[in-house]
C-alpha atoms as a PDB file:
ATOM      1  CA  UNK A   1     124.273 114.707  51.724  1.00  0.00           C
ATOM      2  CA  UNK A   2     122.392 111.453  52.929  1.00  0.00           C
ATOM      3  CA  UNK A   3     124.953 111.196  56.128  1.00  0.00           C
ATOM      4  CA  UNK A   4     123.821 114.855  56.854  1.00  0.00           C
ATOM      5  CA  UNK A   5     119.967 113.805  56.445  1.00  0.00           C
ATOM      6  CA  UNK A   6     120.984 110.633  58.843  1.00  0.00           C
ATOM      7  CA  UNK A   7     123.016 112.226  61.027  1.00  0.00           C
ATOM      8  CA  UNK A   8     120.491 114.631  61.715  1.00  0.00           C
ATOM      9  CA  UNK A   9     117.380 112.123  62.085  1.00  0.00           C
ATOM     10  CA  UNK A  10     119.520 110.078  64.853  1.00  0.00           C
ATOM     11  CA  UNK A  11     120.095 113.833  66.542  1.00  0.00           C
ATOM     12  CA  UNK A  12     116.784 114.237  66.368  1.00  0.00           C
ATOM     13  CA  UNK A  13     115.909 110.897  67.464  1.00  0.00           C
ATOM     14  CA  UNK A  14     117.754 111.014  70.732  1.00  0.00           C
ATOM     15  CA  UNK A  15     116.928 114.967  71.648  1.00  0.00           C
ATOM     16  CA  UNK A  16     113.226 114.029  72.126  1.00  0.00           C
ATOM     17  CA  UNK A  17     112.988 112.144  75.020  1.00  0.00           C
ATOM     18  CA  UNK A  18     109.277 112.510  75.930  1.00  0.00           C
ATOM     19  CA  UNK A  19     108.292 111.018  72.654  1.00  0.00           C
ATOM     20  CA  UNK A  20     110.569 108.039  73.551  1.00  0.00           C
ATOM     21  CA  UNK A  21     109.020 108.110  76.686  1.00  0.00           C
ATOM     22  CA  UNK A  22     106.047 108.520  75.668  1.00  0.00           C
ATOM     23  CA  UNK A  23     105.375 104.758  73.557  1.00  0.00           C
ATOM     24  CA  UNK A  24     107.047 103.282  76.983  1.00  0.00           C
ATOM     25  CA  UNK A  25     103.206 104.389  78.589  1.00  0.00           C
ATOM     26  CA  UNK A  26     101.578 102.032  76.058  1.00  0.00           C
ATOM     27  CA  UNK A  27     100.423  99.015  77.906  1.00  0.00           C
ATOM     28  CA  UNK A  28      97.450  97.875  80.028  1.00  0.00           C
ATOM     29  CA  UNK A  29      97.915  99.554  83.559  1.00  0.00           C
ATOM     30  CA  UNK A  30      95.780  99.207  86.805  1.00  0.00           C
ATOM     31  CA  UNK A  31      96.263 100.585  90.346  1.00  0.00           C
ATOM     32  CA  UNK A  32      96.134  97.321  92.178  1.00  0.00           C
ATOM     33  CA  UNK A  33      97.455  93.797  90.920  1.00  0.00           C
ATOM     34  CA  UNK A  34      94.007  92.286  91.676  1.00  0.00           C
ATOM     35  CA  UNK A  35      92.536  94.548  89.335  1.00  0.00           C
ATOM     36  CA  UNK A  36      94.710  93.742  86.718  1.00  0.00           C
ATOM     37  CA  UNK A  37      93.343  90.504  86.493  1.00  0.00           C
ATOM     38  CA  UNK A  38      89.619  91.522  86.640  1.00  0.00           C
ATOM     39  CA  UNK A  39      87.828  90.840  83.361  1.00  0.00           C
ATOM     40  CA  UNK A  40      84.680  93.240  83.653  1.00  0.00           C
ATOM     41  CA  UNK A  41      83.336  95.711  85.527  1.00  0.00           C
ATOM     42  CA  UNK A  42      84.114  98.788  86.737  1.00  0.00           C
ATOM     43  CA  UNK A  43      87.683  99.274  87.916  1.00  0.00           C
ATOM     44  CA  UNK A  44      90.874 101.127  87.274  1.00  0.00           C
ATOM     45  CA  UNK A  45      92.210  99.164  84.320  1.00  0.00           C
ATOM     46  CA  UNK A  46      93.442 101.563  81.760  1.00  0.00           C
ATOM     47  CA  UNK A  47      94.800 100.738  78.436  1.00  0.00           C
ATOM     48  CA  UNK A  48      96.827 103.130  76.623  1.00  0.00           C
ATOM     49  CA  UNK A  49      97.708 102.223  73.208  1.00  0.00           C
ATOM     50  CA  UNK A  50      99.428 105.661  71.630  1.00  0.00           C
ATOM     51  CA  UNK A  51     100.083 103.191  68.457  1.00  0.00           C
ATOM     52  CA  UNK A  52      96.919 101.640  68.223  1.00  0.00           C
ATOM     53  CA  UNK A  53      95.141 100.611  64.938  1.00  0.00           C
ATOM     54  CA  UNK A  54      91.735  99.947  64.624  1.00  0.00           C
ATOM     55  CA  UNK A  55      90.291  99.050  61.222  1.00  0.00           C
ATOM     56  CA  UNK A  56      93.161  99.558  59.471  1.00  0.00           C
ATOM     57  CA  UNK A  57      93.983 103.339  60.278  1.00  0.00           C
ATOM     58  CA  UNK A  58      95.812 104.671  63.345  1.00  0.00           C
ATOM     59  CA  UNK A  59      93.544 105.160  66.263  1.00  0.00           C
ATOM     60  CA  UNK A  60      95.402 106.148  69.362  1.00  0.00           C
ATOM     61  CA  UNK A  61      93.656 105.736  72.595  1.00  0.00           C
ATOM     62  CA  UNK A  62      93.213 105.677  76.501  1.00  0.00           C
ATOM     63  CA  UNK A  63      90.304 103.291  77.246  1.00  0.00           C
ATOM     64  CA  UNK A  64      88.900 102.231  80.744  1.00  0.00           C
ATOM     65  CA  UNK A  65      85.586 101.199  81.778  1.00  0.00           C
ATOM     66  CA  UNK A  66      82.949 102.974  79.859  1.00  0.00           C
ATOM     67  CA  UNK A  67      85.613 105.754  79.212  1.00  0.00           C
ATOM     68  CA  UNK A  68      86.670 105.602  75.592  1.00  0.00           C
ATOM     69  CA  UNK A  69      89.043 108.375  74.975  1.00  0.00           C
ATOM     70  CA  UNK A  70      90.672 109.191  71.152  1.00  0.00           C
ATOM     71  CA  UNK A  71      93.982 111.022  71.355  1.00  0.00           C
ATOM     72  CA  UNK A  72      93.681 114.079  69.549  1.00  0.00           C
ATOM     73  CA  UNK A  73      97.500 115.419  70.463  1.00  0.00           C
ATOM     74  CA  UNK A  74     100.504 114.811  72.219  1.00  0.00           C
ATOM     75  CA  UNK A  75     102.366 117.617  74.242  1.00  0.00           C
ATOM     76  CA  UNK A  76     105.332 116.600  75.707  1.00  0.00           C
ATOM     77  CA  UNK A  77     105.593 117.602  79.593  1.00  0.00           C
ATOM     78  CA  UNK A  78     108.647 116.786  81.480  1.00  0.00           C
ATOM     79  CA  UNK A  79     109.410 113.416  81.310  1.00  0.00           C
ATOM     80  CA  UNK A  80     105.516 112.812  80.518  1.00  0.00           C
ATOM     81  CA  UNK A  81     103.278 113.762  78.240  1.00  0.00           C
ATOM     82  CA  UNK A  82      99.929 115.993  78.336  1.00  0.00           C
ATOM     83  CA  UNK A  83      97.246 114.159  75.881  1.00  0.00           C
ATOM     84  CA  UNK A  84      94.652 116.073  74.475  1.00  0.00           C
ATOM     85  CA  UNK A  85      91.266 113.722  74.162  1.00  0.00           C
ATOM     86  CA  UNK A  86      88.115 113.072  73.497  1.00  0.00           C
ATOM     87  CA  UNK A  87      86.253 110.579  75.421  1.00  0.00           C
ATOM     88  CA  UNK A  88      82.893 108.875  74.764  1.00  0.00           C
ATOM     89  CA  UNK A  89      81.215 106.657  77.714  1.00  0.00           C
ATOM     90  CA  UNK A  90      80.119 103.797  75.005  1.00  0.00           C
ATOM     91  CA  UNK A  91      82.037 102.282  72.596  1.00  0.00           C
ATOM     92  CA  UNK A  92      79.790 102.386  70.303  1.00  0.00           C
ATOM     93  CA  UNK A  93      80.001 106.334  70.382  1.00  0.00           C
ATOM     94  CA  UNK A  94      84.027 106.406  70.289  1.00  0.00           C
ATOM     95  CA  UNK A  95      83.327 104.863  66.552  1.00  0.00           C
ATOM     96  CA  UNK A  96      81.059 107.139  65.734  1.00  0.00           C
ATOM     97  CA  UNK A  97      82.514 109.869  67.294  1.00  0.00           C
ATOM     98  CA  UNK A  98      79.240 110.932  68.732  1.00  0.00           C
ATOM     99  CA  UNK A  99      78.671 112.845  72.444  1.00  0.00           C
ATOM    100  CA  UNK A 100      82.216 113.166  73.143  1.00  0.00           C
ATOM    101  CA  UNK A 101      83.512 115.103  75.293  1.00  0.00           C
ATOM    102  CA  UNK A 102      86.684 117.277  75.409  1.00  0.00           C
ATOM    103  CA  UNK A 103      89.509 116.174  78.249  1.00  0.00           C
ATOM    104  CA  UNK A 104      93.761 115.555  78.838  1.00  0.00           C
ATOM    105  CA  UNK A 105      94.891 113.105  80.619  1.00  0.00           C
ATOM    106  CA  UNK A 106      98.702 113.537  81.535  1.00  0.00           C
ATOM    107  CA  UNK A 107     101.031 110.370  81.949  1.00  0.00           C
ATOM    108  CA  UNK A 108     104.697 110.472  83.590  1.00  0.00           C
ATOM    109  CA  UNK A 109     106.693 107.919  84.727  1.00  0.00           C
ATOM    110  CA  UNK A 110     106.309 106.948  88.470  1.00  0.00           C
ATOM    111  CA  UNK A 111     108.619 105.060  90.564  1.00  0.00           C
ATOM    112  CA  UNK A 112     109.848 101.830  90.380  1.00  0.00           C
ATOM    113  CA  UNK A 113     108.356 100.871  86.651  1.00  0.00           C
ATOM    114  CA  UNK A 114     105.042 102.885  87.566  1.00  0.00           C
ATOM    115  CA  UNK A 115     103.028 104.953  85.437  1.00  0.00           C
ATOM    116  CA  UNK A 116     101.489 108.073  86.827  1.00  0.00           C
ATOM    117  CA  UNK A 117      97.861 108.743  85.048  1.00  0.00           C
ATOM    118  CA  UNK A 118      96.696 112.235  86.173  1.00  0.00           C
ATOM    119  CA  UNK A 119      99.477 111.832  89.070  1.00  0.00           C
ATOM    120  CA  UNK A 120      97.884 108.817  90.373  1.00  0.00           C
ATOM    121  CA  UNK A 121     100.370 105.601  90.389  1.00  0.00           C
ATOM    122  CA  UNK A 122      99.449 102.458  88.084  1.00  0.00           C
ATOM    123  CA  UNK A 123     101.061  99.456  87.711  1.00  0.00           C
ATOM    124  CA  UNK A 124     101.966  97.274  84.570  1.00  0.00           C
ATOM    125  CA  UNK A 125      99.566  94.989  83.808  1.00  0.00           C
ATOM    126  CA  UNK A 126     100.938  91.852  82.259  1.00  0.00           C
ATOM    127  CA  UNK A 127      98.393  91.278  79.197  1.00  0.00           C
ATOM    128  CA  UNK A 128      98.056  89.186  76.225  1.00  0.00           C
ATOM    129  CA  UNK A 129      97.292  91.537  73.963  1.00  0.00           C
ATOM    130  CA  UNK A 130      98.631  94.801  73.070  1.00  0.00           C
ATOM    131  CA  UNK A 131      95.158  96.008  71.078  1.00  0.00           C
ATOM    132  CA  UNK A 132      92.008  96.348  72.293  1.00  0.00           C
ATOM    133  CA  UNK A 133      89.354  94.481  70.700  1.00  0.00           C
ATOM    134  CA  UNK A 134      85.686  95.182  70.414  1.00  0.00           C
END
């Protein structure tokens, strides 16, 4: 019986591609390698952290500049995914969870190690840290 149960989790396993695909988007991405290296401000920096913990407790996310977005699902979409959100413009509020707002955000792979966000093309940033920290 438990070489049925694992047979079928490493069927399952490899059938679901987008969720593979999926944890590949986690990273810090930017459009432009110059803005990957920017430290404040407004730019396109995006971190996506589909595993991220804050506190302790699981607290996926898509954060950018004053754009502080919990992921509230997961829909695979292609080779992408379609996340269902809810952003707050401080991050004070994202803790809270006060005067958030309702959005997706859709990531696919691009070309050549890109990451599409919303079908615009990102690029890897190369960062020290995989979790952001406020």
């Amino acid at each position: 019986m438990r070489n049925v149960i694992t047979i079928a989790s490493i069927i399952f396993v490899l059938t679901t591609p987008s969720l593979q695909a999926a944890e590949t988007f986690d990273g810090l991405w930017a459009k432009t390698q110059k803005e990957c290296l920017n430290k404040e401000g407004p730019d396109s920096r995006t971190f996506i952290g589909l595993g991220n913990v804050i506190g302790g407790k699981p607290a996926p996310l898509v954060d950018q500049y004053e754009n502080h977005c919990r992921i509230e699902r997961r829909t695979p979409a292609g080779e992408g995914v379609t996340l269902t959100v809810t952003c707050f413009e401080f991050w004070e509020y994202f803790t809270k969870g006060i005067e958030g707002r309702k959005a997706t955000i859709k990531l696919s792979p691009g070309l050549n190690g890109t990451l599409k966000i919303d079908g615009e093309p990102y690029l890897r940033c190369k960062a020290k840290s995989g979790r952001i920290k406020h």
